[in-house]
Protein backbone atom coordinates (compact mmCIF):
# COMPACT_ATOMS: atom_id res chain seq x y z
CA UNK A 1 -15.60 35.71 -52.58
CA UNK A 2 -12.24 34.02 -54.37
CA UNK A 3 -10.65 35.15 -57.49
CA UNK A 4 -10.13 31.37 -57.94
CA UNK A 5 -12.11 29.19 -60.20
CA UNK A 6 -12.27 24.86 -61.02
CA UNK A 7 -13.35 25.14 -64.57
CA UNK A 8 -15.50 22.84 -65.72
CA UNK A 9 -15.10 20.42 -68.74
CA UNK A 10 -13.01 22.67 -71.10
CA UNK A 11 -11.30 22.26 -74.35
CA UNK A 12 -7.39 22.97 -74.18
CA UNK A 13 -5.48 24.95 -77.39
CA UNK A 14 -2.16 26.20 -77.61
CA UNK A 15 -1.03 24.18 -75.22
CA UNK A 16 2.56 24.85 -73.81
CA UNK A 17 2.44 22.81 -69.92
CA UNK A 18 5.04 21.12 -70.10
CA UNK A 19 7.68 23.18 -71.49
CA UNK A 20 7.27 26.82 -70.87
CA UNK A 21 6.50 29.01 -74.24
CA UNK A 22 7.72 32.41 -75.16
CA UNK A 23 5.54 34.32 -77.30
CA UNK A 24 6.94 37.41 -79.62
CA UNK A 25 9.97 37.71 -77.48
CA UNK A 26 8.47 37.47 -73.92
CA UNK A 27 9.54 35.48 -70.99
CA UNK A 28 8.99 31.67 -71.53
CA UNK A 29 5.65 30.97 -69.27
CA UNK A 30 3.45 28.07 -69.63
CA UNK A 31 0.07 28.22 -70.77
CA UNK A 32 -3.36 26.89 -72.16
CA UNK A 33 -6.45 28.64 -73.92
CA UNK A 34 -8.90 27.59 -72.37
CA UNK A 35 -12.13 27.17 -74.94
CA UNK A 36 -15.29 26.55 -72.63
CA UNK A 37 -18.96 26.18 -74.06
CA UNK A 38 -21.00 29.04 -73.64
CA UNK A 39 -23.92 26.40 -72.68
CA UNK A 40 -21.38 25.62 -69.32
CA UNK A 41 -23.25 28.43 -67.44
CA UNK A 42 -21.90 27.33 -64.09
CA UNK A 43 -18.09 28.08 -65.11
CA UNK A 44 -19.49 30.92 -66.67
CA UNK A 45 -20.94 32.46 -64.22
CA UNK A 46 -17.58 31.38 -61.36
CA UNK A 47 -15.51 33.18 -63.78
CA UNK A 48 -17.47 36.45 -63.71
CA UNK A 49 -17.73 36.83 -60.61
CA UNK A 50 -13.74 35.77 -59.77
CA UNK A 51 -12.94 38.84 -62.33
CA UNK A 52 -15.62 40.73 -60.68
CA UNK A 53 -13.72 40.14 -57.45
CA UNK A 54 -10.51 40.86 -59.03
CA UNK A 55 -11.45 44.23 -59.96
CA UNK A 56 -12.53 45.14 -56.44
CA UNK A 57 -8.90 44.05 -55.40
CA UNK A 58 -6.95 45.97 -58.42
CA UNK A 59 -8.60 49.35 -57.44
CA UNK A 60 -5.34 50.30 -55.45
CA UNK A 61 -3.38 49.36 -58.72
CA UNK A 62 -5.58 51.71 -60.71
CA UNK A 63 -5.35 55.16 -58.66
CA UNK A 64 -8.52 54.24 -56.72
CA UNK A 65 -10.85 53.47 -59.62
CA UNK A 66 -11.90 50.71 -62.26
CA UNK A 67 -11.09 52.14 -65.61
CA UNK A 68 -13.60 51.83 -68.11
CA UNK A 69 -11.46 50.05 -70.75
CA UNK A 70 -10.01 47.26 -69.06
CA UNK A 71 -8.65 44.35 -70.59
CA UNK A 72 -10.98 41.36 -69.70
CA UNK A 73 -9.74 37.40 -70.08
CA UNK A 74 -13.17 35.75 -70.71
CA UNK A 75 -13.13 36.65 -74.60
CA UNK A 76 -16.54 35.55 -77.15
CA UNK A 77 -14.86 33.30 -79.72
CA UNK A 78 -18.12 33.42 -81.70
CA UNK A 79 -17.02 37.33 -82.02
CA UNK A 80 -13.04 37.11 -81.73
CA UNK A 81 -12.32 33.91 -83.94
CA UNK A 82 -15.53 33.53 -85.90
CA UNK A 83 -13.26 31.35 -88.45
CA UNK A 84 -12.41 28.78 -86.33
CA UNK A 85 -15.09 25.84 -85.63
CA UNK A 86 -13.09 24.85 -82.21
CA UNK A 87 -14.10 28.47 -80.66
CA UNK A 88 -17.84 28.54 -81.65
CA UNK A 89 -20.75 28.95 -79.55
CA UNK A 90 -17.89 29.44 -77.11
CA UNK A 91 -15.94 31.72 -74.99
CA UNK A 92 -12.36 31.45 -73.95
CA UNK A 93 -9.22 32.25 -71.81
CA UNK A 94 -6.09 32.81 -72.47
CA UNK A 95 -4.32 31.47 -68.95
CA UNK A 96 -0.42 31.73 -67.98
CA UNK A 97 2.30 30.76 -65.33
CA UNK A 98 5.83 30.70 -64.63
CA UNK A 99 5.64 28.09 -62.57
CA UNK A 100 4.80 24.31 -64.19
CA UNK A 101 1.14 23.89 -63.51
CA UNK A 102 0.48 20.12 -61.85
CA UNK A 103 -0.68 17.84 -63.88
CA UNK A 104 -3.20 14.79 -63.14
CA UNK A 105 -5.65 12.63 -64.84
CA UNK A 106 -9.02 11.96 -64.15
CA UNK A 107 -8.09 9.69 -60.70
CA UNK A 108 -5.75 12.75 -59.61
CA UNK A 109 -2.25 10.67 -60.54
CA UNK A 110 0.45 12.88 -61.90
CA UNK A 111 1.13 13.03 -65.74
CA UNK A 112 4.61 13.70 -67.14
CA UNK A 113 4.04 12.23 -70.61
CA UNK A 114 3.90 15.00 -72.70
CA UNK A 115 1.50 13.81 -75.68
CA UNK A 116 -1.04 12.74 -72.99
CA UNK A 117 -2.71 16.87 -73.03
CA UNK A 118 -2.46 18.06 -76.50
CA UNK A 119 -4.25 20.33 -78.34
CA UNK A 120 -7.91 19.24 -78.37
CA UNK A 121 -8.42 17.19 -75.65
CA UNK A 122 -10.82 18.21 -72.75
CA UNK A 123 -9.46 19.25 -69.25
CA UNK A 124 -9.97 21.39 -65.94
CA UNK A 125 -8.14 24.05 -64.91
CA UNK A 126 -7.70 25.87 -62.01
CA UNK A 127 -7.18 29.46 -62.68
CA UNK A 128 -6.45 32.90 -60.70
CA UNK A 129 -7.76 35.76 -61.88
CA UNK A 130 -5.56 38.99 -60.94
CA UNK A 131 -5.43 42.89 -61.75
CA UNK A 132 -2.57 43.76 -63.68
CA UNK A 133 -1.11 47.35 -64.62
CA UNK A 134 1.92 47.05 -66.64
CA UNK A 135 2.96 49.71 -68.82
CA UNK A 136 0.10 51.72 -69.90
CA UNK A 137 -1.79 47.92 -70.13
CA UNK A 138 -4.55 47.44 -67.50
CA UNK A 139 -6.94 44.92 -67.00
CA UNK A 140 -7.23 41.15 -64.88
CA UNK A 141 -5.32 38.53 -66.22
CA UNK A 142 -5.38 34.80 -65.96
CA UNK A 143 -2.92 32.85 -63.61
CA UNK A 144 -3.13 29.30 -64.92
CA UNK A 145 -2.62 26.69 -61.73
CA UNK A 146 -3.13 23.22 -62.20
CA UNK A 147 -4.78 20.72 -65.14
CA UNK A 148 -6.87 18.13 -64.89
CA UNK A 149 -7.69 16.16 -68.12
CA UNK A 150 -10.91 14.38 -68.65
CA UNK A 151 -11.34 13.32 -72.00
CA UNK A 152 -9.68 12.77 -75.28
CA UNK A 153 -10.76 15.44 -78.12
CA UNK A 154 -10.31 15.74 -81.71
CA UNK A 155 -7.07 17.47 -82.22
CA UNK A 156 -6.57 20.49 -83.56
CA UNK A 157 -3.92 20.43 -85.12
CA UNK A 158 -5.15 18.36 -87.27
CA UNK A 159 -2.82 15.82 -86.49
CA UNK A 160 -4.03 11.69 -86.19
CA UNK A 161 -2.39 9.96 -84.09
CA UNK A 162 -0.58 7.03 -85.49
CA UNK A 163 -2.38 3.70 -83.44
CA UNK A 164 -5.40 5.03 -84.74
CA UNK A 165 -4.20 5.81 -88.98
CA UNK A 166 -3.09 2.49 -88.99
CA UNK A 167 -4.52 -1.28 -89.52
CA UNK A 168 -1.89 -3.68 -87.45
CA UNK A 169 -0.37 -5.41 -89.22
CA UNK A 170 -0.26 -9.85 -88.92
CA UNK A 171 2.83 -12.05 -89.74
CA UNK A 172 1.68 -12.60 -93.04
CA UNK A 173 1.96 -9.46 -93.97
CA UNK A 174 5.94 -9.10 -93.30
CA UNK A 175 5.82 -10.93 -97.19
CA UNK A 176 4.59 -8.32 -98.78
CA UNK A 177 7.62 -5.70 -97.23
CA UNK A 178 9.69 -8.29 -98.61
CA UNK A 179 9.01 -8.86 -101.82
């Protein structure tokens, strides 16, 4: 059994992979939420049993047992955003890394433009789930690894991108600039 998982086709949000992010004060890490259909049973099911796995391996972190009220990263965003139309019908994880995940398209070559995984598109991940017990918090977190993107998505942000809010524009329209 791994604690690693290849998502499947998943939404990306909050998306900080190429610069790292710090959040309320913490050390700078990059990350992605992960939003991933709750009809994508497969991942689903991979990411269960990773955590599953994961808790077998924390129980020497946790004085030889699996505490009862562990923090879990597969979340219900039908039950923990039920506001927000990008997280229904869907669950989600919040994955993290110090190190700058790798970064491909569909064919595997490297990205390093920046606006190419925003927000709204639809990637892979790989992830590592881990047991953590840090100050009084215990539970398995998610160790984001590398990003695959497949698809472009609506953003979510809300944001158009400008080649597709504007008509081009022909030579005969430099007149009406000028005039």
């Amino acid at each position: 059994m791994s604690t690693k998982v290849i998502t499947g086709k998943c939404r990306a949000s909050y998306v900080h992979l190429f610069e790292p992010h710090s959040t309320n004060g913490s050390d700078p890490k990059y990350s992605v939420s992960l939003i991933i259909p709750k009809s994508d049973t497969e991942t689903i099911e991979k990411i269960r049993a990773a955590v599953e796995e994961a808790k077998q391996s924390g129980v020497s972190k946790w004085n030889g047992k699996i505490p009862p009220n562990l923090k879990l990263p597969l979340r219900d965003g039908d039950e923990e955003r039920p506001d927000d139309p990008a997280f229904a019908d869907s669950y989600f994880i919040n994955t993290n890394s110090i190190e700058r995940p790798g970064i491909v398209d569909r064919r595997r070559v490297p990205i390093t433009d920046p606006t190419v995984i925003y927000s709204g598109c639809y990637i892979r991940a790989s992830v590592n789930f881990y047991p953590f017990n840090t100050n009084g918090n215990r539970g398995i977190g998610a160790g984001l690894g590398n990003v695959q993107f497949w698809e472009d998505g609506e953003p979510l942000n809300g944001r158009v991108k400008a080649e597709n809010e504007f008509d081009a524009l022909d030579a005969d329209d430099e007149d009406d600039f000028l005039g």
